[in-house]
C-alpha atoms as a PDB file:
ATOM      1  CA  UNK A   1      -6.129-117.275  12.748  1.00  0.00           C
ATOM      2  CA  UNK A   2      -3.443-115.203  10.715  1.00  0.00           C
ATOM      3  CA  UNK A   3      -1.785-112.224  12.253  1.00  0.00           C
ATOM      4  CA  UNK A   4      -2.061-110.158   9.621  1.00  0.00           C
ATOM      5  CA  UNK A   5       1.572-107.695   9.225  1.00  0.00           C
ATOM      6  CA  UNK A   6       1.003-104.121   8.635  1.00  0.00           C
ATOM      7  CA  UNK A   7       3.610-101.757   7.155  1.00  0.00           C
ATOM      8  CA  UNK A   8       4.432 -98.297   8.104  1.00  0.00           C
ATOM      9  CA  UNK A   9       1.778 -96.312   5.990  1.00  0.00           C
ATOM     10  CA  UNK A  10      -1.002 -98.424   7.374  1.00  0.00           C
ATOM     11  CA  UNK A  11       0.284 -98.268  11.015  1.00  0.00           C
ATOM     12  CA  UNK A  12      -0.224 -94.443  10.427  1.00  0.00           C
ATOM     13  CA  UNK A  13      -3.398 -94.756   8.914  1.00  0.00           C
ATOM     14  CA  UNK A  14      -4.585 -96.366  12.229  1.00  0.00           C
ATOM     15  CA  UNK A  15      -2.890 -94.835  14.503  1.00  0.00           C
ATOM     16  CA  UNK A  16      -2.782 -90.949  12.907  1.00  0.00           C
ATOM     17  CA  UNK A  17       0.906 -90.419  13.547  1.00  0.00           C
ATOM     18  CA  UNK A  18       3.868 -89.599  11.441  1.00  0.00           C
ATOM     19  CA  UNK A  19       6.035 -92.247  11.001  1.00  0.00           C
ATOM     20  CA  UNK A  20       9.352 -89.786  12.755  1.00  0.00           C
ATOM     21  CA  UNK A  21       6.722 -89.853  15.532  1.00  0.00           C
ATOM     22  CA  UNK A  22       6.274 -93.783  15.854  1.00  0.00           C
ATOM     23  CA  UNK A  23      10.029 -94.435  15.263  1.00  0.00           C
ATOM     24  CA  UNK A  24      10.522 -91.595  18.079  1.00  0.00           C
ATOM     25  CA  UNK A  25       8.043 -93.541  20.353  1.00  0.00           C
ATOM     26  CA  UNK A  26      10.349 -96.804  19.483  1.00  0.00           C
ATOM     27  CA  UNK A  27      13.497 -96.020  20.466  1.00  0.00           C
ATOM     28  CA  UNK A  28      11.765 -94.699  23.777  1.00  0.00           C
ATOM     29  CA  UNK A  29       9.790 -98.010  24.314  1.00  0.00           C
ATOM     30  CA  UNK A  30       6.733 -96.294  24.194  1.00  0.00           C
ATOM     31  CA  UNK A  31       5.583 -98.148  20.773  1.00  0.00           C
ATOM     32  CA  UNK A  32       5.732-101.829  19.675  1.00  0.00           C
ATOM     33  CA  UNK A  33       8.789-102.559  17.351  1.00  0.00           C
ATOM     34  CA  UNK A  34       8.593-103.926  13.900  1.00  0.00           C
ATOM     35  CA  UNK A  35       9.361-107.236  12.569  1.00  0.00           C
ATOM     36  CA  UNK A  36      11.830-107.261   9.732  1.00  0.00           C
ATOM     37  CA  UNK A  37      10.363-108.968   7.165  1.00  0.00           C
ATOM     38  CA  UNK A  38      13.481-108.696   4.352  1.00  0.00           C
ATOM     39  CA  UNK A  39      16.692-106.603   3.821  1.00  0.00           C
ATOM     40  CA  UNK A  40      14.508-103.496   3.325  1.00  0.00           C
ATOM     41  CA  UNK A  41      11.196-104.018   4.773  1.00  0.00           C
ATOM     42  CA  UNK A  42       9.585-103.934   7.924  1.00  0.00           C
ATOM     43  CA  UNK A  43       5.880-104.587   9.483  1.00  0.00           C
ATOM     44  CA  UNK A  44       4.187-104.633  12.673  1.00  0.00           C
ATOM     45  CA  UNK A  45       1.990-107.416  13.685  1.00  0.00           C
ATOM     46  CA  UNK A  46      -1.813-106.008  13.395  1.00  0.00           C
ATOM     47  CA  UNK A  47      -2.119-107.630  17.147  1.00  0.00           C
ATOM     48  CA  UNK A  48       0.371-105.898  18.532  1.00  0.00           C
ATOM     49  CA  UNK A  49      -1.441-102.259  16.374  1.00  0.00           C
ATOM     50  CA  UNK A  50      -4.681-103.466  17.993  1.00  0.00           C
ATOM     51  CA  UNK A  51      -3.040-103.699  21.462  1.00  0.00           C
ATOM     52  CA  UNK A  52      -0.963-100.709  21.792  1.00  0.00           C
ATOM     53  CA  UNK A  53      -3.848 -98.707  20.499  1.00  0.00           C
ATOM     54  CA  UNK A  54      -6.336-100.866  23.359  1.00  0.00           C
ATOM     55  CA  UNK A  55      -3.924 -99.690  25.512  1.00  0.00           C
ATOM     56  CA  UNK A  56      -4.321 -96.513  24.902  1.00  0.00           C
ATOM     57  CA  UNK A  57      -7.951 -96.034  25.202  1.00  0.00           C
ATOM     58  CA  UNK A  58      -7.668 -98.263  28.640  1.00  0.00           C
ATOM     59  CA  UNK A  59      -5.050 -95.208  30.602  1.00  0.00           C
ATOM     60  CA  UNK A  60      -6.793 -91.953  31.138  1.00  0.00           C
ATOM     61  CA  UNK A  61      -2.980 -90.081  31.244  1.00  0.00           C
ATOM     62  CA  UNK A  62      -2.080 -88.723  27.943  1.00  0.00           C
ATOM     63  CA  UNK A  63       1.212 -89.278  28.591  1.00  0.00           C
ATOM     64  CA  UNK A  64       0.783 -92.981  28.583  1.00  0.00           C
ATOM     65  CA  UNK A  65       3.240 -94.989  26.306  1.00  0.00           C
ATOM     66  CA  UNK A  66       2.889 -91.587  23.950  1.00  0.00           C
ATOM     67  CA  UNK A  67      -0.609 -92.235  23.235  1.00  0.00           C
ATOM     68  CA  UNK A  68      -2.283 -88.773  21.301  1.00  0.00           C
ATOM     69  CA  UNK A  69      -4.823 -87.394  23.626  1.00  0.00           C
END
């Protein structure tokens, strides 16, 4: 199976952040980083979406990895 990549508008769409919020949550380790896919593009792995967000719903804190509570 195909890990399908998912750029920074959809990770927002699925996740219902901004994106200074995710790249906020990056440099604290709190969110998966992207892959670079060129010289001016990046994506995240849909697994790696689907896990963080897993995650999420798993910890009851709200402060967990910056999950929105």
């Amino acid at each position: 199976m195909t890990d399908k990549i998912l750029r920074c508008r959809e990770v927002q769409h699925a996740i219902g952040l901004s994106r200074s919020t995710i790249y906020r949550m990056i440099e604290r380790g709190d969110f998966p980083r992207p892959q670079k896919l060129g010289l001016r593009a990046i994506g995240w792995r849909e697994s790696a979406i689907e896990g963080w967000i897993a995650d999420c719903e798993a910890e009851p804190s709200y402060t967990f990895r910056g999950c929105p509570r």
